[in-house]
Protein backbone atom coordinates (compact mmCIF):
# COMPACT_ATOMS: atom_id res chain seq x y z
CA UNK A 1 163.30 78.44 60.12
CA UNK A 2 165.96 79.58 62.44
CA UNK A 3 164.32 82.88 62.81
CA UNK A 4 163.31 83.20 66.30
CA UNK A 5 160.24 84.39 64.81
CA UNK A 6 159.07 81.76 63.06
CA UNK A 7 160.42 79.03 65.91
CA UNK A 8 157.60 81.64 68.15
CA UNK A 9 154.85 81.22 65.41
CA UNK A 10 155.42 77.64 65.77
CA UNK A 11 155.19 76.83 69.32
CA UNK A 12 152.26 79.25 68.79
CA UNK A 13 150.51 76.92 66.54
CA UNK A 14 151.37 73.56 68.26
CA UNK A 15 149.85 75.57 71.24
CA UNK A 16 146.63 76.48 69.38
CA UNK A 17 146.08 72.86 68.41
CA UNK A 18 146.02 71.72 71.86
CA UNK A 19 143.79 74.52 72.76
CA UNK A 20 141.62 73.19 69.84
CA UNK A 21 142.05 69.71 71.17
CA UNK A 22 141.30 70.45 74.42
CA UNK A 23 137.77 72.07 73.35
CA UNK A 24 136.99 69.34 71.16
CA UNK A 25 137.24 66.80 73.76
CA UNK A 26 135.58 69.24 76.26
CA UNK A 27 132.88 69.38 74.32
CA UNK A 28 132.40 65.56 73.42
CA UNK A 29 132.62 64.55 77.19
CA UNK A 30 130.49 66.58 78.27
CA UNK A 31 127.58 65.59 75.23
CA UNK A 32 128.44 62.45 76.49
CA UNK A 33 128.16 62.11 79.86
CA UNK A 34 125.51 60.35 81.36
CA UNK A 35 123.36 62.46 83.64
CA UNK A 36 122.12 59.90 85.82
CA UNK A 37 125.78 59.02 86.66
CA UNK A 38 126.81 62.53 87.00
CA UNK A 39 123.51 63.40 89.22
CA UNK A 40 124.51 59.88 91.60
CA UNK A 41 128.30 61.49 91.96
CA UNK A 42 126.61 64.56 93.07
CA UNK A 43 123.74 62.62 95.41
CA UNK A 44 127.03 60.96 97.09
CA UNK A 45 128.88 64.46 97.54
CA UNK A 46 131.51 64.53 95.03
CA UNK A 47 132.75 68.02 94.93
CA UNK A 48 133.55 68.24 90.64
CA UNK A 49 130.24 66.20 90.32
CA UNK A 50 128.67 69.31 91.66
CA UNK A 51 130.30 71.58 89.38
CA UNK A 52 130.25 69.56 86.47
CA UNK A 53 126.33 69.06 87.20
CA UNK A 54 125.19 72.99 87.30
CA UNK A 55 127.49 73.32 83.84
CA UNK A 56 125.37 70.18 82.65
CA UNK A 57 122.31 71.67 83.71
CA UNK A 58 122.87 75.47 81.91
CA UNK A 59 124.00 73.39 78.91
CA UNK A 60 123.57 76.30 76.52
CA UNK A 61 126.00 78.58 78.83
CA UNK A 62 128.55 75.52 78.45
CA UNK A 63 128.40 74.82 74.88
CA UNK A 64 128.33 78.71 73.76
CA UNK A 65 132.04 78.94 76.11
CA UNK A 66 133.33 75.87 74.16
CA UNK A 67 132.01 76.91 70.91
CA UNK A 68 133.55 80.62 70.97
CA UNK A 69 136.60 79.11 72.24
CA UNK A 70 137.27 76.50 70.15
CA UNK A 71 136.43 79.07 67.15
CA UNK A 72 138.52 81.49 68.49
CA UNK A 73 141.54 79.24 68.72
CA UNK A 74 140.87 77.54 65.27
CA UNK A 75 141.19 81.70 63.60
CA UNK A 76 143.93 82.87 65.17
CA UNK A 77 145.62 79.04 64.07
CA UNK A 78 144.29 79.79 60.92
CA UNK A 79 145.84 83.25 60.78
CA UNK A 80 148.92 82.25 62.26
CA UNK A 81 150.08 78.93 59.85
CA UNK A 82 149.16 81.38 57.29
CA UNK A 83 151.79 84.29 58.71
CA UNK A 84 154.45 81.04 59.70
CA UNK A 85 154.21 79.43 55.99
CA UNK A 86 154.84 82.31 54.17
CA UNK A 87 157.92 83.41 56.12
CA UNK A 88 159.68 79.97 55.59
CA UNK A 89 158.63 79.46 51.91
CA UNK A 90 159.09 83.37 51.08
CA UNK A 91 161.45 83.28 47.91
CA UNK A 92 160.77 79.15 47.42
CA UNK A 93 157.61 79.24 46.42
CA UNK A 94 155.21 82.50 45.99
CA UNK A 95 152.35 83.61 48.91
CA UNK A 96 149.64 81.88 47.06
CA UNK A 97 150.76 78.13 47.33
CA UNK A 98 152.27 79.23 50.35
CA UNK A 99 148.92 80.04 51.57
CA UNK A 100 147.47 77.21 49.98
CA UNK A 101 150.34 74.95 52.05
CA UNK A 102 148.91 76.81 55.31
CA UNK A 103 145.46 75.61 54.56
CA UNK A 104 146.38 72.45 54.01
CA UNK A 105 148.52 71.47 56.75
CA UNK A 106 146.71 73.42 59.11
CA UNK A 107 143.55 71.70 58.02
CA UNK A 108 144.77 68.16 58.63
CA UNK A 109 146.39 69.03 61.46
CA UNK A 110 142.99 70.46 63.45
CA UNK A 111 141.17 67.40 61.97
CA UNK A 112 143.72 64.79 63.35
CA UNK A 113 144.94 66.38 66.34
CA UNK A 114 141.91 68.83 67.03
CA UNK A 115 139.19 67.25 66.66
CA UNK A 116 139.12 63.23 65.64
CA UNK A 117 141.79 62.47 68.07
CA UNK A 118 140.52 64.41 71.34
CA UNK A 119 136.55 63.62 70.54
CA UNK A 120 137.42 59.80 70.00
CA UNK A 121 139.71 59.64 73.77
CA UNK A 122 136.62 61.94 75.44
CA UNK A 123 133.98 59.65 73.72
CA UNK A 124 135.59 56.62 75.75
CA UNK A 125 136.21 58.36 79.04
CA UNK A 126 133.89 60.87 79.35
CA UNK A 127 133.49 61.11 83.27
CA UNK A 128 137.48 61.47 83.26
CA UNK A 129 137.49 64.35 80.83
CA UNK A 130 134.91 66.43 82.43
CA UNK A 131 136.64 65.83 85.99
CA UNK A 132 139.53 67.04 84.51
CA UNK A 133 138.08 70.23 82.52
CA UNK A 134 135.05 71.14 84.58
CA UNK A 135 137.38 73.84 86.49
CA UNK A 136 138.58 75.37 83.59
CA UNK A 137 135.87 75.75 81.64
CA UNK A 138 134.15 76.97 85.03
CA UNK A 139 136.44 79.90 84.70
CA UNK A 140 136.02 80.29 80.72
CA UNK A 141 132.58 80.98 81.58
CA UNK A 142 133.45 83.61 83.62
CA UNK A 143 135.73 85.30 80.77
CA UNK A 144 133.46 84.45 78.31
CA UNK A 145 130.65 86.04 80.01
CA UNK A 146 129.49 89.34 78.44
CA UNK A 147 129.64 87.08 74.66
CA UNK A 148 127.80 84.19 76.10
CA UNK A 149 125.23 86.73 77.11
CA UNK A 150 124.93 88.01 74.49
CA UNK A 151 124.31 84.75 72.13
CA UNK A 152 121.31 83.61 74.51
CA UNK A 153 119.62 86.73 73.97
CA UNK A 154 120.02 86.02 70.40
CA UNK A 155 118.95 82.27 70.72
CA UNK A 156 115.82 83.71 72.71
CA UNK A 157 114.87 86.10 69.67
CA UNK A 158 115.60 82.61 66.97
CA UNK A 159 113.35 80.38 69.24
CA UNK A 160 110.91 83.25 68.83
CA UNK A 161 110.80 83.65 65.51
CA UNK A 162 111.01 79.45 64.76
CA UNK A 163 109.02 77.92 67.24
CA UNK A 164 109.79 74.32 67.48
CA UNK A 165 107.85 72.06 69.55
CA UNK A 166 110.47 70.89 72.73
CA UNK A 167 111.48 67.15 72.61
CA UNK A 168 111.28 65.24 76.14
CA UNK A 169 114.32 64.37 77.23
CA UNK A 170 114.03 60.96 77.16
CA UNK A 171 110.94 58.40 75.97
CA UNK A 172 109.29 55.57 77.25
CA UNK A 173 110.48 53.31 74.40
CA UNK A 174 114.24 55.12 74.88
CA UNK A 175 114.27 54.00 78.78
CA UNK A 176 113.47 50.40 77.69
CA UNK A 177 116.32 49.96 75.36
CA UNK A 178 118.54 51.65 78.02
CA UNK A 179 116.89 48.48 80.24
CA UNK A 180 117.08 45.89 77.63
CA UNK A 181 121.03 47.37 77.04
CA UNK A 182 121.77 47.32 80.79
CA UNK A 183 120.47 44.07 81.14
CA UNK A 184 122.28 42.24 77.87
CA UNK A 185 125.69 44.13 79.29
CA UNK A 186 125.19 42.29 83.10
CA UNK A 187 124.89 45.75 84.78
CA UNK A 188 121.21 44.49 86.28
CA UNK A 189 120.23 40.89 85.56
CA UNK A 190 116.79 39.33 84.16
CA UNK A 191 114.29 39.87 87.40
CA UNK A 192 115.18 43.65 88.17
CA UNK A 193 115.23 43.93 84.03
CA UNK A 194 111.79 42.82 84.33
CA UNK A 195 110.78 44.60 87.76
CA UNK A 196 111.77 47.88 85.62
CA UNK A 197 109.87 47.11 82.43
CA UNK A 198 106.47 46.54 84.47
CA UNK A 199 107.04 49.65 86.44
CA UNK A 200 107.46 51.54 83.37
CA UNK A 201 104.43 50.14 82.08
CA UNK A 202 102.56 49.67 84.87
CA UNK A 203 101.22 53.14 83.96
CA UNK A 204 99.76 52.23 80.62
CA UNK A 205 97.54 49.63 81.99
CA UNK A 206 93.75 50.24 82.76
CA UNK A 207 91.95 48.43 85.39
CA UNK A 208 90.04 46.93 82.97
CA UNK A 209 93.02 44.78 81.95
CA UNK A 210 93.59 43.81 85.30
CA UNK A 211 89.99 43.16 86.69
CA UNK A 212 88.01 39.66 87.48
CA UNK A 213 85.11 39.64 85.22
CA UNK A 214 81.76 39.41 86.60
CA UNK A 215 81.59 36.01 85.55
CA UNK A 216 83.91 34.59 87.51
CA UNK A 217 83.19 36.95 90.23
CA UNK A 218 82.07 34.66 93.41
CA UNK A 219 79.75 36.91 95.71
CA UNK A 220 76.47 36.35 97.67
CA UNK A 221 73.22 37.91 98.14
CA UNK A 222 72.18 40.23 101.39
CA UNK A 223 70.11 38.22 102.23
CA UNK A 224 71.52 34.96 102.30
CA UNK A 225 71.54 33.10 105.73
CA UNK A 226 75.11 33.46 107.58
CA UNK A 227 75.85 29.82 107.07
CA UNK A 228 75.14 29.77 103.05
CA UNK A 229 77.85 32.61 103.50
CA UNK A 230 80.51 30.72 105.38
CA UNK A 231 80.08 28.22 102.98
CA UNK A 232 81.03 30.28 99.97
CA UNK A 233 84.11 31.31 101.76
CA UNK A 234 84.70 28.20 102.23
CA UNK A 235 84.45 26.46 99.07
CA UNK A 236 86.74 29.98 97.58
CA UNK A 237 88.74 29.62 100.09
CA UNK A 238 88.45 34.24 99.13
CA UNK A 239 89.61 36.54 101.97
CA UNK A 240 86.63 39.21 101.06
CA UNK A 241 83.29 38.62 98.69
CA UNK A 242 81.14 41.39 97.42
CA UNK A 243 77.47 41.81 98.48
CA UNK A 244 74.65 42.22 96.48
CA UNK A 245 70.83 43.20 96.34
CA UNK A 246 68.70 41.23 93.71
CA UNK A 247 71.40 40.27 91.05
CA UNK A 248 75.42 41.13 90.73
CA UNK A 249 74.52 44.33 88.78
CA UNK A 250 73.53 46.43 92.52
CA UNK A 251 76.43 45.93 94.80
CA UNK A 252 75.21 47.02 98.15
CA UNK A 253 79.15 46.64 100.12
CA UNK A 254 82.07 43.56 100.45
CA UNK A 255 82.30 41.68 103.60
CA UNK A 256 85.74 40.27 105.06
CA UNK A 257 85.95 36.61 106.09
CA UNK A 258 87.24 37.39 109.13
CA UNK A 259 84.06 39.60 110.32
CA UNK A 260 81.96 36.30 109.08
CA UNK A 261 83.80 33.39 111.09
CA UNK A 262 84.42 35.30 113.99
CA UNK A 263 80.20 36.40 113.98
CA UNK A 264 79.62 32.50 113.19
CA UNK A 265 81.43 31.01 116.16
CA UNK A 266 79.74 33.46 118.38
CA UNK A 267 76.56 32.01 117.39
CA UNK A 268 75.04 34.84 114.77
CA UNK A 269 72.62 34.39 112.68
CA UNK A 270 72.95 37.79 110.56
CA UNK A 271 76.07 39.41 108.62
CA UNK A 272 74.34 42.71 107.65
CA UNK A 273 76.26 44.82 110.15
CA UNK A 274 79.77 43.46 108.75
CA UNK A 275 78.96 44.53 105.63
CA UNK A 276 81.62 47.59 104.42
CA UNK A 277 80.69 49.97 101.87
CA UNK A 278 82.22 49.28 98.62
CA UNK A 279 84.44 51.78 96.25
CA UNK A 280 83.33 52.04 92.72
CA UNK A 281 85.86 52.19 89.97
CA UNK A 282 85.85 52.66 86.13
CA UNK A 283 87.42 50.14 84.31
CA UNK A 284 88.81 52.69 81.70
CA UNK A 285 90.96 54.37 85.28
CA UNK A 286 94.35 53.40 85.21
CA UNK A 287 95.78 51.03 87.69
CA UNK A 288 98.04 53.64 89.37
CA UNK A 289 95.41 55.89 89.95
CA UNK A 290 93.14 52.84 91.50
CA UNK A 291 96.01 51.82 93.56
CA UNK A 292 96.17 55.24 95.46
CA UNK A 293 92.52 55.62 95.73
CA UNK A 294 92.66 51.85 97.30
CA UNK A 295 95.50 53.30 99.79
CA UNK A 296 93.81 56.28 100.50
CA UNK A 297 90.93 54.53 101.69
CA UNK A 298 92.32 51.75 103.28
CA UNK A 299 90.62 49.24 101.40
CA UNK A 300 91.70 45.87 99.43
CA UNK A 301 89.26 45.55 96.96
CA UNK A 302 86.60 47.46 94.85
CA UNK A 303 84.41 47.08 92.33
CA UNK A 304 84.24 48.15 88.73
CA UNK A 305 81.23 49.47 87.09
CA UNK A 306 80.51 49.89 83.52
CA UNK A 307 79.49 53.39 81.74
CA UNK A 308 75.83 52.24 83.26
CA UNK A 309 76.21 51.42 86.53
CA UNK A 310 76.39 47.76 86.23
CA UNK A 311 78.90 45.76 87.81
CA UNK A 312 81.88 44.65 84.90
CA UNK A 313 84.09 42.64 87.79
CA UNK A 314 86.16 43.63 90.52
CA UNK A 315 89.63 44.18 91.24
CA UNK A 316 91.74 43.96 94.17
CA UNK A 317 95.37 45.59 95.83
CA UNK A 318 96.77 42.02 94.42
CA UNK A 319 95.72 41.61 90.86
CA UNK A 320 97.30 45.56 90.43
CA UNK A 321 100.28 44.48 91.81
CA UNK A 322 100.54 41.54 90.42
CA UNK A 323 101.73 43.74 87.11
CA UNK A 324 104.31 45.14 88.84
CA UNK A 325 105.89 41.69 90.62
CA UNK A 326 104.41 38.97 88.92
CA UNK A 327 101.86 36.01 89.87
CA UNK A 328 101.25 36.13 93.74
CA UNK A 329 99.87 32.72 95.04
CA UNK A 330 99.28 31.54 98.84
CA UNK A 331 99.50 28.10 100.41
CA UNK A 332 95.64 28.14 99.36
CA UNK A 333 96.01 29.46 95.81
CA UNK A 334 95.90 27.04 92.82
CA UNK A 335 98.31 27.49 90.52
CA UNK A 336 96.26 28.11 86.95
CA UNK A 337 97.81 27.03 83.91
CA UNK A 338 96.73 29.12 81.37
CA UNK A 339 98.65 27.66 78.18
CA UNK A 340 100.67 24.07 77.89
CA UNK A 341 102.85 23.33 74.99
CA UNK A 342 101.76 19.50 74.29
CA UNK A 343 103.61 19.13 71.04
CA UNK A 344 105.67 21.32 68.29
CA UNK A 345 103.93 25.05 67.60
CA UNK A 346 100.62 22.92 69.53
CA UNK A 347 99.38 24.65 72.62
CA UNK A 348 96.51 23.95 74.59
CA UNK A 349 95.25 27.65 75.72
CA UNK A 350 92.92 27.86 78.80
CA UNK A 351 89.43 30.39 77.40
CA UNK A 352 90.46 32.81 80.09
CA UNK A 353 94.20 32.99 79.13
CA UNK A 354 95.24 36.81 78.20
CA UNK A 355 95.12 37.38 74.49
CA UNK A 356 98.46 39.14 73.99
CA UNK A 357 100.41 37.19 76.18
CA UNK A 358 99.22 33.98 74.57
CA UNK A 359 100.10 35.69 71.14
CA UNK A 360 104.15 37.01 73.05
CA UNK A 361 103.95 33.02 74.39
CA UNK A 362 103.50 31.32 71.17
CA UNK A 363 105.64 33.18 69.34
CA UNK A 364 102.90 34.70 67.22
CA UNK A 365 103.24 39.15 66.03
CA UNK A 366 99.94 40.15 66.48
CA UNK A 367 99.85 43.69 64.26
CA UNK A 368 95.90 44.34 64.90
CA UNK A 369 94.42 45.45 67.39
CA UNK A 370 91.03 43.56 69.03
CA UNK A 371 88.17 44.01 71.00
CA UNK A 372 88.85 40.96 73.46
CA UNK A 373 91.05 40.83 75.52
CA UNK A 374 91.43 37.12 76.73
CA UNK A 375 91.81 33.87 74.02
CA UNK A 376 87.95 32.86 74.55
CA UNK A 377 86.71 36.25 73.92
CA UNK A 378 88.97 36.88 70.60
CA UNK A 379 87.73 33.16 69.20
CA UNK A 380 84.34 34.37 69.64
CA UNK A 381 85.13 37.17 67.73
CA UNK A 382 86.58 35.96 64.99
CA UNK A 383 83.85 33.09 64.49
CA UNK A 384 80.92 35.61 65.58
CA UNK A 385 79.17 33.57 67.63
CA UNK A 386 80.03 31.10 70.81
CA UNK A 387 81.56 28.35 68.88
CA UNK A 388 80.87 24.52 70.06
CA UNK A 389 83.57 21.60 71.00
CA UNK A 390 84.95 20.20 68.31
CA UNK A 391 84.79 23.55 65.77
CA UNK A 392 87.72 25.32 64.37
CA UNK A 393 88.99 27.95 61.96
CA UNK A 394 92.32 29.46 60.73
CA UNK A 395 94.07 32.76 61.36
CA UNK A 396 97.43 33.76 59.39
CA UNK A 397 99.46 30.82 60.30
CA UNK A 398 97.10 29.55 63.22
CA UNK A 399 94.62 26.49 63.19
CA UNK A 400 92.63 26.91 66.34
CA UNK A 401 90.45 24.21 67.51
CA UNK A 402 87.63 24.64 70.17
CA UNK A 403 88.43 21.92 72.74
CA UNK A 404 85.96 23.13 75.00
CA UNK A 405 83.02 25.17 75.12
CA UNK A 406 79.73 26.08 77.27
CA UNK A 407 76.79 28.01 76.16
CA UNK A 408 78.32 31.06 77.81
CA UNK A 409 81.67 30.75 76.78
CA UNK A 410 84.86 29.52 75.19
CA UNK A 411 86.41 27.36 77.82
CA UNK A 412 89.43 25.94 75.94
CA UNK A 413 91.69 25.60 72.40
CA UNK A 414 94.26 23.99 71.11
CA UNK A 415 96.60 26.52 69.08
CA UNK A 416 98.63 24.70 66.13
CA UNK A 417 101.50 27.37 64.80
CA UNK A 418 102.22 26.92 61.52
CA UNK A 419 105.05 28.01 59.52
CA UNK A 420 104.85 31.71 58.14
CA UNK A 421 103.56 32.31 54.19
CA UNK A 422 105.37 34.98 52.30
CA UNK A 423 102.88 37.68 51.45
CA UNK A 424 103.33 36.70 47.73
């Protein structure tokens, strides 16, 4: 051991495990750092941010350099313990277990100090690792160069000859646990949670789901007298009401209440020439899309047409964004309840009420999907036919009893949640 060679071969190897250490942890801090962060750093001028970000962005250049180190380093180790052990245990032992000695020690050695050790500390400081590496692996790159070139040209030809189908980076469903995990770790609290879930969603929503149905649409005919016009404005206490010629089905344009009061004080008997042409929207178009057209043209509210021309509802700048912010009521708005808890698992559910979020409200894991969307609609679909007061039926571990009821529609139930059956 006192050889100077050996003591040489040693320092060597202790030097090689750091080496190894050091590309270990390069490479788990980097795999591990968060993008977003690193691409805020760079936003706010950080100069290794902006280093560390093009290396992030060529990832393939980066991981190639730390691969061909790290393999490098882990050899000539290799090699090395091999050449050290059987110099100090020549004429103790004979080369084979000496060998088999090297390959032990060096082996537990790479995996303790090379690898578990340096990956765990980079796991839990990423950011700090790659500020403190992103030079030198900058100039690794550089060294590394003609051999990193080389393995992308033969990545290109393996991609070629397997062709997988590319991953996106990151899914919808991934984002929302990133949300939900923000959220539950006080990074963002409950309202922007929830501000970031509807924007993320806001996308998947048609303007079908969002749109007054015809029914409750309140609108008057062209050629109603100005005053029988004020007076629907009045009793809606609506900013704008569509026009129509001979029923609901042939809107002919919307007219704004300002237009109509301002014409009635001055004594005007007619409202034709207020009246603005209306845009026509599908209800299977997705809100997003209807919310630029309604920007683009300036206008607050359209209507939506079915797949023959007919008038399904309307929908207006509010109700879209409504998804995004929540309920939006003025000092002239009444606040509709759609569902009241009146006892344990017993809710009293408003026909009108959304379908899903009655199910989300109540507790209840709808796995089917239905044709209705609101609570009226779905009862009528599951009794097939417009059920009277006083009627009722059962669904899984629902009792629903029809409260109230027109010849048109379901008006109100009462939801009793009962406790869930095994499927045996």
């Amino acid at each position: 051991m006192d050889d100077p060679t050996n003591i040489g071969l040693l320092v060597a190897l202790i030097v090689l495990v750091l080496l190894s250490a050091f590309f270990s942890s390069a490479e788990t801090a980097f795999t591990s750092l968060s993008r977003v962060r690193l691409h805020t750093l760079e936003a706010n001028g950080v100069k290794w941010a902006k280093r560390a970000g093009k290396m992030v962005d060529s990832y393939d250049k980066l991981i190639t350099t730390i691969l061909i180190g790290n393999n490098l380093v882990n050899i000539v180790a290799s090699s090395l313990a091999t050449i050290f052990f059987v110099s100090v245990l020549k004429g103790v032992t004979s080369d084979n277990i000496s060998v088999t000695i090297s390959t032990i020690v060096m082996t537990v050695a790479v995996l303790i100090f090379g690898e578990i050790t340096p990956k765990t500390l980079a796991k839990e400081h990423p950011e700090g690792m790659a500020r403190a590496f992103c030079g030198i692996l900058w100039l690794l790159e550089i060294i590394f160069f003609p051999l990193t070139f080389i393995f992308s040209l033969w990545k290109k030809l393996i991609l070629k000859i397997f062709k997988f189908k590319k991953a996106p980076a990151i899914t919808e469903d991934e984002l929302l646990t990133y949300v939900e995990t923000a959220e539950n770790e006080g990074e963002i609290d409950e309202h922007e949670s929830e501000l970031i879930r509807s924007a993320i969603e806001f996308e998947d929503l048609d303007v079908g789901d969002v749109m007054i149905h015809r029914v409750g649409v309140a609108a008057v005919p062209e050629d109603a007298s100005l005053e029988t016009v004020v007076k629907v404005f009045a009793e809606n206490g609506y900013s704008r009401l569509p026009v129509y010629s001979g029923t609901i089905d042939t809107v002919v344009g919307i007219i704004h209440e300002k237009d109509i009061f301002g014409a009635y004080i001055e004594g005007a008997t007619d409202f034709k020439k207020f009246i603005q042409e209306a845009v026509c929207l599908s209800a299977n178009m997705k809100i997003s899309a209807a919310l630029r057209m309604m920007q683009k043209n300036k206008i607050h509210m359209a209507i939506v047409v079915d797949e023959y021309g007919g008038t399904s509802g309307i929908v207006t700048m509010e109700d879209i964004l409504e998804e995004l912010v929540g309920e939006i009521y003025d000092e002239h708005d009444e606040v509709e309840e759609f569902i009241k808890k009146t006892g344990d698992g017993v809710f009293v559910v408003n026909g009108n009420a959304p379908l899903l979020d009655v199910f989300d409200y109540i507790g209840f894991d709808a796995r089917e999907e239905f044709e209705s969307s609101s609570i009226g609609g779905w009862v009528t679909e599951q009794m097939e036919k417009i059920p009277l007061s006083g009627e009722s039926f059962d669904y899984k571990n629902l009792h629903i009893d029809v409260t109230r009821s027109t010849p048109k529609r379901v008006a109100e139930v009462r939801i009793t949640v009962g406790p869930i059956e095994d499927d045996d």
